[in-house]
C-alpha atoms as a PDB file:
ATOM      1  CA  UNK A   1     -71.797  35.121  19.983  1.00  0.00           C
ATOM      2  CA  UNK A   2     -70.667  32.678  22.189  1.00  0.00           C
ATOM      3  CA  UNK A   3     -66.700  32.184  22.904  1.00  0.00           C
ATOM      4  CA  UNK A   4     -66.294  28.745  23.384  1.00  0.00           C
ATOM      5  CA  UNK A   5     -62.677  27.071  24.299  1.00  0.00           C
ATOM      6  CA  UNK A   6     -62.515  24.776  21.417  1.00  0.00           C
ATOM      7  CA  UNK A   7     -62.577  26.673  17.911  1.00  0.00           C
ATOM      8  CA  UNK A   8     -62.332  24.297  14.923  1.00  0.00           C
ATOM      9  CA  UNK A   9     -61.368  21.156  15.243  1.00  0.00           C
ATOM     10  CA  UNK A  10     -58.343  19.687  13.421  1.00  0.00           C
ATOM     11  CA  UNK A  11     -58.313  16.074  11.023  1.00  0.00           C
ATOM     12  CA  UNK A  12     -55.530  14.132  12.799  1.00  0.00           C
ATOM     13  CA  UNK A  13     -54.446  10.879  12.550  1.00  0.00           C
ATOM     14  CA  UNK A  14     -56.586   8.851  15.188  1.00  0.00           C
ATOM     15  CA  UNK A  15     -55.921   6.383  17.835  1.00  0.00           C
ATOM     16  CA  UNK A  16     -58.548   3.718  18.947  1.00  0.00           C
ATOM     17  CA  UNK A  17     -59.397   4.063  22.631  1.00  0.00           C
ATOM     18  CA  UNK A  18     -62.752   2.553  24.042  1.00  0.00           C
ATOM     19  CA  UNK A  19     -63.962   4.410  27.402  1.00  0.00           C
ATOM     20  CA  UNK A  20     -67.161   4.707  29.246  1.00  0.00           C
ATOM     21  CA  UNK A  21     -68.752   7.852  30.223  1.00  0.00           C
ATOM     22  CA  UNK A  22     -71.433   8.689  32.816  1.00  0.00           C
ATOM     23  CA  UNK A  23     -74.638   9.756  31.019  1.00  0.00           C
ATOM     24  CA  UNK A  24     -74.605  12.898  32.129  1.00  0.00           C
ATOM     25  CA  UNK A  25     -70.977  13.870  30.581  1.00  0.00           C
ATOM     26  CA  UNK A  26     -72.394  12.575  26.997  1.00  0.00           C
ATOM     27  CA  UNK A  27     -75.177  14.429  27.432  1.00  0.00           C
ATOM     28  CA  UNK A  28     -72.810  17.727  27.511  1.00  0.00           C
ATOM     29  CA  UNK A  29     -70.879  16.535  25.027  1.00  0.00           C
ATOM     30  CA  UNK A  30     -73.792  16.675  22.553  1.00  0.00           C
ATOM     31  CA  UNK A  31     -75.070  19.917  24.261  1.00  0.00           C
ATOM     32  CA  UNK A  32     -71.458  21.397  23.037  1.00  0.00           C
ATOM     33  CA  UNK A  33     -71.107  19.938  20.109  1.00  0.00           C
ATOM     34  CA  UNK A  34     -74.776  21.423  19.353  1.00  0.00           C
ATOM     35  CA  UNK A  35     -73.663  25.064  20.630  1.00  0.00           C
ATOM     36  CA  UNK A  36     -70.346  24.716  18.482  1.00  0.00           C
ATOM     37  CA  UNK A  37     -72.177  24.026  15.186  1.00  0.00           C
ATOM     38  CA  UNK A  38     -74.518  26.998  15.884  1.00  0.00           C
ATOM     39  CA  UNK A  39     -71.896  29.430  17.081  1.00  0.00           C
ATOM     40  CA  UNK A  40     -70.346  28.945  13.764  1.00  0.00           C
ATOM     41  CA  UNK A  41     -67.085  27.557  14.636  1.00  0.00           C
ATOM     42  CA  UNK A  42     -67.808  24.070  12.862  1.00  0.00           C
ATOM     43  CA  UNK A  43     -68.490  23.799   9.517  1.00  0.00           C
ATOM     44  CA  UNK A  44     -70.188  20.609   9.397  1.00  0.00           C
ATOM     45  CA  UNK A  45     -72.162  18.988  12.859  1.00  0.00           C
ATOM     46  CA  UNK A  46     -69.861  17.908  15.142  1.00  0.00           C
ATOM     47  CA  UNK A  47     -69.889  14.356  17.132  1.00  0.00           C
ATOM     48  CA  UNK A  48     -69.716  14.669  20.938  1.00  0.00           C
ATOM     49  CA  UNK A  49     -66.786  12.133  20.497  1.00  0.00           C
ATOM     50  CA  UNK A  50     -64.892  13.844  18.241  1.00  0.00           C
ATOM     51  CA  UNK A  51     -65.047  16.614  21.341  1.00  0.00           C
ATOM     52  CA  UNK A  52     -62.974  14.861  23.962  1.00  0.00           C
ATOM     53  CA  UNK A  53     -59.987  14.348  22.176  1.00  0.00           C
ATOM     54  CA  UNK A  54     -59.550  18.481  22.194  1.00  0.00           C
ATOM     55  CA  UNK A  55     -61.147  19.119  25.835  1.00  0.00           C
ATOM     56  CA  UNK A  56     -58.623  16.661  27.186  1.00  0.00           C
ATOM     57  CA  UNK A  57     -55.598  18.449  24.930  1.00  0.00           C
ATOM     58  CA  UNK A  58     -56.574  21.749  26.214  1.00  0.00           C
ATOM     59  CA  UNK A  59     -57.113  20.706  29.704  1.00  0.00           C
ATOM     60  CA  UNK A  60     -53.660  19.327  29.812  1.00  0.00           C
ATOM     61  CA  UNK A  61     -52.111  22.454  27.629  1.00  0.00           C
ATOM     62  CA  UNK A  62     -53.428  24.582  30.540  1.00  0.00           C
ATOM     63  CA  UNK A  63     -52.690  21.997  33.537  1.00  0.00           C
ATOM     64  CA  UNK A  64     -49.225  24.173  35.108  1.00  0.00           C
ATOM     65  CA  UNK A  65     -48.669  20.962  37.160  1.00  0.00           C
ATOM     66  CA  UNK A  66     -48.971  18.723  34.544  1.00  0.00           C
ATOM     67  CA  UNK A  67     -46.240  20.796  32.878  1.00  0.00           C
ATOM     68  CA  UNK A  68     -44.247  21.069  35.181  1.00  0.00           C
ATOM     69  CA  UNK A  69     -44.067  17.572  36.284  1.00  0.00           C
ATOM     70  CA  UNK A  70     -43.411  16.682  32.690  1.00  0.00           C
ATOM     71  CA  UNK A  71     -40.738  19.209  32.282  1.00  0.00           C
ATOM     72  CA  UNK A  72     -39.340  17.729  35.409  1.00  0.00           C
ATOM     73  CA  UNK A  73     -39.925  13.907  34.220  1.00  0.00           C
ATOM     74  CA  UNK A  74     -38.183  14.500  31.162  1.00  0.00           C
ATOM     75  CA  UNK A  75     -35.026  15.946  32.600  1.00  0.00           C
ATOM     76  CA  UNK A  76     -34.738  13.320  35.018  1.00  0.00           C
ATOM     77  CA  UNK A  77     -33.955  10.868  32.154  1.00  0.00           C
ATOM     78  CA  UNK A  78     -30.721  11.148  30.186  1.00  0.00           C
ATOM     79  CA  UNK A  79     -31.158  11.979  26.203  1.00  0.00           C
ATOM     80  CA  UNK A  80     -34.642  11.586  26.186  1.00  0.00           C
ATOM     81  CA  UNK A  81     -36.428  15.001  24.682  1.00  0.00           C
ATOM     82  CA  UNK A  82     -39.772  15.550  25.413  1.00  0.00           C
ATOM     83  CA  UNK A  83     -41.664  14.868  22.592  1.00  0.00           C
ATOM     84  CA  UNK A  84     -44.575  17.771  21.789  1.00  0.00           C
ATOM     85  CA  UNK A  85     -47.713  17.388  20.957  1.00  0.00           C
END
């Protein structure tokens, strides 16, 4: 089986956001959101778009700059808590 890096995907509350890929990026996208309906890990086919949402999440979740810059960011200003998520 194959061990992907995005399991199931959860129903959130969207946000509207319009971007443009290169061709070649979509044409992963569907690629993995074919493999991920195979491998079991979706129940029902999954649309490349609703892939990018999670790949960016867990990009950033694993980015240790990222962190700690926003670790550091969010100290810097005075009884404002970082907000997770």
């Amino acid at each position: 089986m194959t061990k992907l890096k995005l399991g199931p995907l959860e129903d959130d509350k969207p946000v509207k956001l319009t971007i443009e890929l290169p061709a070649a990026v979509f044409r992963s996208l569907k690629s993995y959101a074919e493999i991920l309906t195979r491998s079991g890990e979706a129940t029902t086919p999954t649309e490349p778009a609703k892939l990018i949402a999670p790949m960016i999440e867990r990009f950033m979740a694993t980015d240790r700059a990222f962190a700690k810059a926003r670790r550091s960011a969010a100290q810097s200003v005075p009884g404002v808590a970082e907000r997770s998520g």
